[in-house]
Protein backbone atom coordinates (compact mmCIF):
# COMPACT_ATOMS: atom_id res chain seq x y z
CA UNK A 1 20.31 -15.53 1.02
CA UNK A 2 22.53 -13.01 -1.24
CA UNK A 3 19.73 -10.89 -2.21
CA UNK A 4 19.18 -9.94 1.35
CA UNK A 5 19.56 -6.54 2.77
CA UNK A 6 21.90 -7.00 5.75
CA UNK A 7 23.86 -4.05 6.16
CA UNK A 8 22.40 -0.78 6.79
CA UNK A 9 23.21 2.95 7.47
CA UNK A 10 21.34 4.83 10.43
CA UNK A 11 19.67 6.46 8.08
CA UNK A 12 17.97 3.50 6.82
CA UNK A 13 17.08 2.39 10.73
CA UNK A 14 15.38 6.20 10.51
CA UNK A 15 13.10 5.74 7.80
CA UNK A 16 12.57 2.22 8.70
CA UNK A 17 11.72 2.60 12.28
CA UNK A 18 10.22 6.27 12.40
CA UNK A 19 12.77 7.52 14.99
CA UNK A 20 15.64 10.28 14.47
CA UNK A 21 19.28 9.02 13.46
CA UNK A 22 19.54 12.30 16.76
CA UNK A 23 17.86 10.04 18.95
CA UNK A 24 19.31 6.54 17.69
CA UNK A 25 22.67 7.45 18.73
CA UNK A 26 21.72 8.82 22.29
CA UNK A 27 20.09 5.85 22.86
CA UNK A 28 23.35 4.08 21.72
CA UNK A 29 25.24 6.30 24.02
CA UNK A 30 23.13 6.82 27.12
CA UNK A 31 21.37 3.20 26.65
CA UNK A 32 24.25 0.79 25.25
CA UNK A 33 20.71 0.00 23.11
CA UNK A 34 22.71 -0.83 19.79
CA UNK A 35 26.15 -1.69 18.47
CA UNK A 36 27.06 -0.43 15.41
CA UNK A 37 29.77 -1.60 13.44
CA UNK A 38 31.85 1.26 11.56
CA UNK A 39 33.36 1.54 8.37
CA UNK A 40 37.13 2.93 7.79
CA UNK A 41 35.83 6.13 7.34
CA UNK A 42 34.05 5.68 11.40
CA UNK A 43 30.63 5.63 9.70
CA UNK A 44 27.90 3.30 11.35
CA UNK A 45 26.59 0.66 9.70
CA UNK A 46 23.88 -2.05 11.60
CA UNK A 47 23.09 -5.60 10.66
CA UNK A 48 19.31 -6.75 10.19
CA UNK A 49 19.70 -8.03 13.64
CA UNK A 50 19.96 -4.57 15.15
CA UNK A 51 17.12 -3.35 13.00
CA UNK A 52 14.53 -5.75 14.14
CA UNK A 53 15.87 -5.18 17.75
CA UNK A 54 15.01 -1.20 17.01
CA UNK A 55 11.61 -2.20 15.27
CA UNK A 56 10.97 -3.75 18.38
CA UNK A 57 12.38 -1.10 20.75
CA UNK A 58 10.14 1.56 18.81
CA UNK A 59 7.23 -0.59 18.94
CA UNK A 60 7.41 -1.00 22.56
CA UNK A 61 8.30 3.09 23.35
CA UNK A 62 5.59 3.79 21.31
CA UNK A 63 3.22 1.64 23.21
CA UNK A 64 4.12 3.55 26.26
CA UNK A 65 7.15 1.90 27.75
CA UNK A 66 10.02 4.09 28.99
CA UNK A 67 13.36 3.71 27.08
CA UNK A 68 14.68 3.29 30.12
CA UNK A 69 13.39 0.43 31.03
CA UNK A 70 13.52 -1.37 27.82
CA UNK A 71 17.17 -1.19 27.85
CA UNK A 72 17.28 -2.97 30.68
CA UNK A 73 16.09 -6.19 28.57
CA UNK A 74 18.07 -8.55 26.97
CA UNK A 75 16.34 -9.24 23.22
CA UNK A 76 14.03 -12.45 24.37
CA UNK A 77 12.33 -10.30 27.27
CA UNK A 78 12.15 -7.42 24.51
CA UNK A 79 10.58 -10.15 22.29
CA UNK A 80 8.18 -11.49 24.92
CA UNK A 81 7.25 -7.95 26.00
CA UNK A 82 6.07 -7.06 22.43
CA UNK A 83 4.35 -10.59 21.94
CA UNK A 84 2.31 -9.94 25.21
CA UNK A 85 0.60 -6.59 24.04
CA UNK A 86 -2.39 -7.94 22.49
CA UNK A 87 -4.30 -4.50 21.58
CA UNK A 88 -6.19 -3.64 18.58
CA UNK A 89 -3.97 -0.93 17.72
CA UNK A 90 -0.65 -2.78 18.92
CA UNK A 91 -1.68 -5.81 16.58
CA UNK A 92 -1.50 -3.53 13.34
CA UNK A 93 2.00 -1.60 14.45
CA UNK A 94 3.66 -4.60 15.06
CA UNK A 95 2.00 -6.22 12.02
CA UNK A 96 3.51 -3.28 9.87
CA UNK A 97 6.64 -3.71 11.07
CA UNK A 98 6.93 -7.92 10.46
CA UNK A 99 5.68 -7.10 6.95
CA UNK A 100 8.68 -4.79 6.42
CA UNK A 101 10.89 -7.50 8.18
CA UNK A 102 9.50 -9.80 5.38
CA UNK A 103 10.00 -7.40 2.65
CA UNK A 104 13.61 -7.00 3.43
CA UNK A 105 14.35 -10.15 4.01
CA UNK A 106 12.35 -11.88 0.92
CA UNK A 107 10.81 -13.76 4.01
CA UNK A 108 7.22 -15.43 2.24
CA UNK A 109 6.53 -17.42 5.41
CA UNK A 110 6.97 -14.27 7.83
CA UNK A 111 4.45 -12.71 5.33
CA UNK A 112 1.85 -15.36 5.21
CA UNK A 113 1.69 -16.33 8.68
CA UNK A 114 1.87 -12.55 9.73
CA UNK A 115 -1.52 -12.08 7.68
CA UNK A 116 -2.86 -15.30 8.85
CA UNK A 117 -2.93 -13.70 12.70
CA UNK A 118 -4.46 -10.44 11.02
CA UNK A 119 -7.25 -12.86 9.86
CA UNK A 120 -8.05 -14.01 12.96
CA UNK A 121 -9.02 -10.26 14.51
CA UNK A 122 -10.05 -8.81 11.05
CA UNK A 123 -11.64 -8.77 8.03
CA UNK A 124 -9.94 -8.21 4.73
CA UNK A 125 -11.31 -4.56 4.04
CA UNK A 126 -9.54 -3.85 7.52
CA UNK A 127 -6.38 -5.42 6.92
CA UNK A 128 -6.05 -3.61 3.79
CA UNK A 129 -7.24 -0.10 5.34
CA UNK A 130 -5.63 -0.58 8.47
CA UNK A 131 -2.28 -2.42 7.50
CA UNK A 132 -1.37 -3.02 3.81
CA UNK A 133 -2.44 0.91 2.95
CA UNK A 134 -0.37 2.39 5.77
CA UNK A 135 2.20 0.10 4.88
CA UNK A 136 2.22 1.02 1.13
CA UNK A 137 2.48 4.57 2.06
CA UNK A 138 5.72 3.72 4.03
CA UNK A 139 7.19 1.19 1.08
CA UNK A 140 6.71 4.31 -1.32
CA UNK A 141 8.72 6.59 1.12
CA UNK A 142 11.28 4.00 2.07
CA UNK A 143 11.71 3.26 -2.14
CA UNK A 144 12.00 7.18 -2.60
CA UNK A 145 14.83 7.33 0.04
CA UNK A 146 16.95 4.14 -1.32
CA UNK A 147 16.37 2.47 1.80
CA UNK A 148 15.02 -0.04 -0.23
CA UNK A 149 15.24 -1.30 -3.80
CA UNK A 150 12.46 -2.20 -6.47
CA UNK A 151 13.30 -5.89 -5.81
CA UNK A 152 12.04 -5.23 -2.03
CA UNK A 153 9.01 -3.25 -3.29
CA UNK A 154 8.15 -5.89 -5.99
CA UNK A 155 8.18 -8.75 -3.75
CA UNK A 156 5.80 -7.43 -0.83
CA UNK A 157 3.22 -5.20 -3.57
CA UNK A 158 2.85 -8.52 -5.55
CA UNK A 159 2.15 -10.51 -2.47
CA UNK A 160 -0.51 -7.98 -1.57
CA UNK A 161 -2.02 -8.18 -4.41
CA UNK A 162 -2.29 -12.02 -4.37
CA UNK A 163 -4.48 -11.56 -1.43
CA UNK A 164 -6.33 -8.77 -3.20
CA UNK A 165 -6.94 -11.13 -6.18
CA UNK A 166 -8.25 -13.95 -3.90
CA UNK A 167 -10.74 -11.96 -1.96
CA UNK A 168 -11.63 -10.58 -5.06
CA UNK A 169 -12.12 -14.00 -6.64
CA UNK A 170 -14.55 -15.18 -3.47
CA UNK A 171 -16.67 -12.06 -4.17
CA UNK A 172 -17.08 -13.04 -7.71
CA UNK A 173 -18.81 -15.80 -6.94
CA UNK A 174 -21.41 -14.13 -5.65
CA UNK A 175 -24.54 -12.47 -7.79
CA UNK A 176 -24.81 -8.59 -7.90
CA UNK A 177 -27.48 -7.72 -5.98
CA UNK A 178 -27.29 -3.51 -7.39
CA UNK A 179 -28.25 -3.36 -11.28
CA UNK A 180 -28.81 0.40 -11.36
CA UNK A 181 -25.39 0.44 -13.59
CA UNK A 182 -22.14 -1.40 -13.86
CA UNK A 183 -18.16 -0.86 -13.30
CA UNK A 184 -15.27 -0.81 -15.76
CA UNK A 185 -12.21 -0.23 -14.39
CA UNK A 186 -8.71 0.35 -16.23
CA UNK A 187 -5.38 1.76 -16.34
CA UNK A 188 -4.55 4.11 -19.13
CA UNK A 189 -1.34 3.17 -21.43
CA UNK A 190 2.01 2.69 -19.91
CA UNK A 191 -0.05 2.67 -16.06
CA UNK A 192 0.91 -0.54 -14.59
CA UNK A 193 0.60 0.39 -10.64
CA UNK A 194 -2.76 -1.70 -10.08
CA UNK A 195 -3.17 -1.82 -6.66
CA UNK A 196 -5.24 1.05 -5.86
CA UNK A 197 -7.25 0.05 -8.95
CA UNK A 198 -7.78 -3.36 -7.61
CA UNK A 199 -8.73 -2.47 -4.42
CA UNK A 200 -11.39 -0.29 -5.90
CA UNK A 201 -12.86 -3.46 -8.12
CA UNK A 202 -13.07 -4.97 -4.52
CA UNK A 203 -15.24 -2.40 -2.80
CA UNK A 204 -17.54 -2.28 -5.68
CA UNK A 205 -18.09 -6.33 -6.02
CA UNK A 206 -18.50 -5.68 -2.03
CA UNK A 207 -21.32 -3.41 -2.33
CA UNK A 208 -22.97 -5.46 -4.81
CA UNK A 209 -22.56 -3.98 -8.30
CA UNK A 210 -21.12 -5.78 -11.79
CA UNK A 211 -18.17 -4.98 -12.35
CA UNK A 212 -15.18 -5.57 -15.35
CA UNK A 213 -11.76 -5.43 -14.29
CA UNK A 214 -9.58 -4.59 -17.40
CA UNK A 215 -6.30 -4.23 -15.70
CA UNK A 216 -3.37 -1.93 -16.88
CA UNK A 217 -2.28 -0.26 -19.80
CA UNK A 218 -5.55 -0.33 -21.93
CA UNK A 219 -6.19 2.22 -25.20
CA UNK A 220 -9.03 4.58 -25.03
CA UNK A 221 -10.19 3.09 -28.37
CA UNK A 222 -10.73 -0.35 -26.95
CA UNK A 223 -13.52 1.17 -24.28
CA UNK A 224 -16.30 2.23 -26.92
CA UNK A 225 -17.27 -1.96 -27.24
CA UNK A 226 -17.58 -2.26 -23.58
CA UNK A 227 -20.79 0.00 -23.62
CA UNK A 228 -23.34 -3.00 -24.72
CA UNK A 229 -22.60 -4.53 -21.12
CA UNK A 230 -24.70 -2.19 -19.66
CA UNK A 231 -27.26 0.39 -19.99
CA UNK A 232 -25.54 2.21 -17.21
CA UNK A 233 -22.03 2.18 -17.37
CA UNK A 234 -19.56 3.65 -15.04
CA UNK A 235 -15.64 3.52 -16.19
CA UNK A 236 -13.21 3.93 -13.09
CA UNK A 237 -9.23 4.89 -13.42
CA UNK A 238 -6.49 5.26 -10.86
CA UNK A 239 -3.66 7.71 -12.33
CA UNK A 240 -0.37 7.01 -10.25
CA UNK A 241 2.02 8.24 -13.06
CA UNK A 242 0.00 8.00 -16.38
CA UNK A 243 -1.05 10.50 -18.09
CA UNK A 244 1.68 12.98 -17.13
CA UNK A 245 0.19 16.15 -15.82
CA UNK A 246 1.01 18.12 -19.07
CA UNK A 247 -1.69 15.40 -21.07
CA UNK A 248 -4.04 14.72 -18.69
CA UNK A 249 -6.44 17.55 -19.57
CA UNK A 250 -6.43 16.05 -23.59
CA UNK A 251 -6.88 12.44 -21.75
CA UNK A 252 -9.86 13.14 -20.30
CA UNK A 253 -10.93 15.09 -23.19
CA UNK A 254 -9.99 12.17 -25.74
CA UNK A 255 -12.27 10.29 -23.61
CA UNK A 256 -15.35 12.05 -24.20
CA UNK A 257 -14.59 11.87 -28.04
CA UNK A 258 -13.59 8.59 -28.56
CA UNK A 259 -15.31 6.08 -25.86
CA UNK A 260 -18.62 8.71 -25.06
CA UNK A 261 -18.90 10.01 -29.44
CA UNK A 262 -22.20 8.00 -29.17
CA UNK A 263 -23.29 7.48 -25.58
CA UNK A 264 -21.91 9.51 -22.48
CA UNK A 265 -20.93 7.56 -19.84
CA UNK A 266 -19.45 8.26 -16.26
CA UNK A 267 -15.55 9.11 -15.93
CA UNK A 268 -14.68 8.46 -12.30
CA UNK A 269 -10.82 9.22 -11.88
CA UNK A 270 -8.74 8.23 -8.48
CA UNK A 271 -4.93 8.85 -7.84
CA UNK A 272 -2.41 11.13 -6.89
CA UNK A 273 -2.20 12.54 -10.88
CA UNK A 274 -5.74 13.80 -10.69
CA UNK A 275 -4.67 16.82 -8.63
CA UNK A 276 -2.75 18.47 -11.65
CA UNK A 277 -6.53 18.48 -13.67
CA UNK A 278 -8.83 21.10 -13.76
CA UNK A 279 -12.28 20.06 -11.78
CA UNK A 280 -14.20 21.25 -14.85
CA UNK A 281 -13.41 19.32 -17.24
CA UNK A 282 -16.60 17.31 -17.96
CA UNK A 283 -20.10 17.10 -16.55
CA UNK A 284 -19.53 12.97 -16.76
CA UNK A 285 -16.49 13.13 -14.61
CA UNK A 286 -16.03 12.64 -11.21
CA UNK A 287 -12.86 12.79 -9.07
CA UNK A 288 -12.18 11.34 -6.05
CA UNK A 289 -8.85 12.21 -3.66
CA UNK A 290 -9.40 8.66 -2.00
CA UNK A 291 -10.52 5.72 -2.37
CA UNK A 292 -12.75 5.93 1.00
CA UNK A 293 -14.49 8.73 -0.80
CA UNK A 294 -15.39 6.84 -3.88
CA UNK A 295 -17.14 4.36 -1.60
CA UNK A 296 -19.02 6.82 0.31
CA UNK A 297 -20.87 7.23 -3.35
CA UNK A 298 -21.51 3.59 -3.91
């Protein structure tokens, strides 16, 4: 495929693999490990062959194997090494790293049948806290680093939340069995980073409760009709980027005036913009630093 990655600087194999460019080229050195082709300027470039060779390598040193050792393998006994370490924890590292494998290489049936051996050991609350979160958190660093581009990011955050829509979906079916109050959960204008949002609507249909998902980008004025749903209603938002920092204090203040001007309802805010707002900003709000602490009050 064009669109492929297949050329990358030792830089990228740092951010990708979680070891130091330092130690990358004594392993080169001392090890033979990796061959790097050079530019005419004697810089080192690798192919996506070496990478997934050093994904594996790291895997395998991190699971306790001296580097030593492991460069005494040609790539198939490296390969059937890392396939015969069945542990819990080895199971998630090495599923992190095939996701990024099928990120870079636009590689759908690495993706799916990667997540179809997660299913097999887990559930999908612990694939998405144990893999797809840790991932994300490495996607946004790799993205912030130009190791990758927003094609790469797009591709593996939409497939992600194709199986957070489906497991949402199944829950759906299923009657609320907590009436005390009910969920609405949006993005303010010009939000569009869902997945943290979406993730939310899934613990809350998993412990039972109602629940509206609006989705991004949604006016403040458009809230007030959603009030007749419930005697009890809770709205949730997840500010990644929207507001900016300098309006989030008249946000959350607009909020109270326009959606609570005749009934106050619960503001519950997630995201990494909610650090930038003063804590007293409401008696109806509530702020939560993660998402695992928003469930602890479900």
């Amino acid at each position: 495929m064009n669109n492929v990655k297949q050329t990358f600087s030792i830089k990228d194999l740092e951010n990708l693999c979680g070891v130091k460019a330092h130690t990358i080229r004594i392993w080169e050195k001392r090890y033979n490990l990796l061959s790097p082709n050079r530019t005419d300027t004697n810089i080192r470039t690798y192919n996506l062959k070496s990478l997934q060779k050093l994904l594996n390598v790291t895997y395998l040193v991190n699971s306790g194997y001296k580097i030593s050792r492991i460069s005494k393998l040609n790539e198939e006994e490296i390969n059937e090494y890392v396939r015969s370490i069945v542990s819990d924890n080895s199971t998630k590292n090495q599923a992190i790293n095939s996701f990024k494998i099928s990120m870079l290489n636009y590689d759908l049936e690495l993706f799916l049948g990667t997540y179809e051996q997660l299913e097999q050991k887990r559930n999908f609350r612990q694939i998405f806290t144990d893999v797809f979160i840790p991932l994300l958190k490495e996607i946004g660093l790799l993205w912030q680093t130009d190791t990758i581009n927003p094609a790469h990011e797009h591709f593996i955050t939409n497939l992600i939340k194709q199986k957070l829509l489906l497991n949402i979906e199944k829950l759906q079916y299923s009657m609320p069995t907590k009436k005390d109050k009910a969920f609405i959960l949006f993005l303010p204008e010009n939000e569009i980073h869902e997945l943290g949002l979406l993730y939310a609507n899934y613990e809350i249909l998993l412990h039972g409760y109602k629940a509206v998902y609006l989705g991004p980008s949604i006016p403040l004025d458009s809230l007030p009709s959603m009030l007749s749903f419930h005697e009890n209603i809770v709205f949730v938002s997840y500010f990644t980027i929207k507001p900016e920092k300098d309006n989030l204090s008249k946000y959350v203040q607009d909020f109270n005036e326009i959606v609570c001007a005749e009934k106050m309802s619960e503001f519950w805010m997630l995201g990494k913009q909610i650090m930038h707002l003063s804590k007293s900003t409401g008696s109806n709000h509530r702020y939560f630093e993660s998402i695992s602490a928003l469930i602890t009050d479900l």
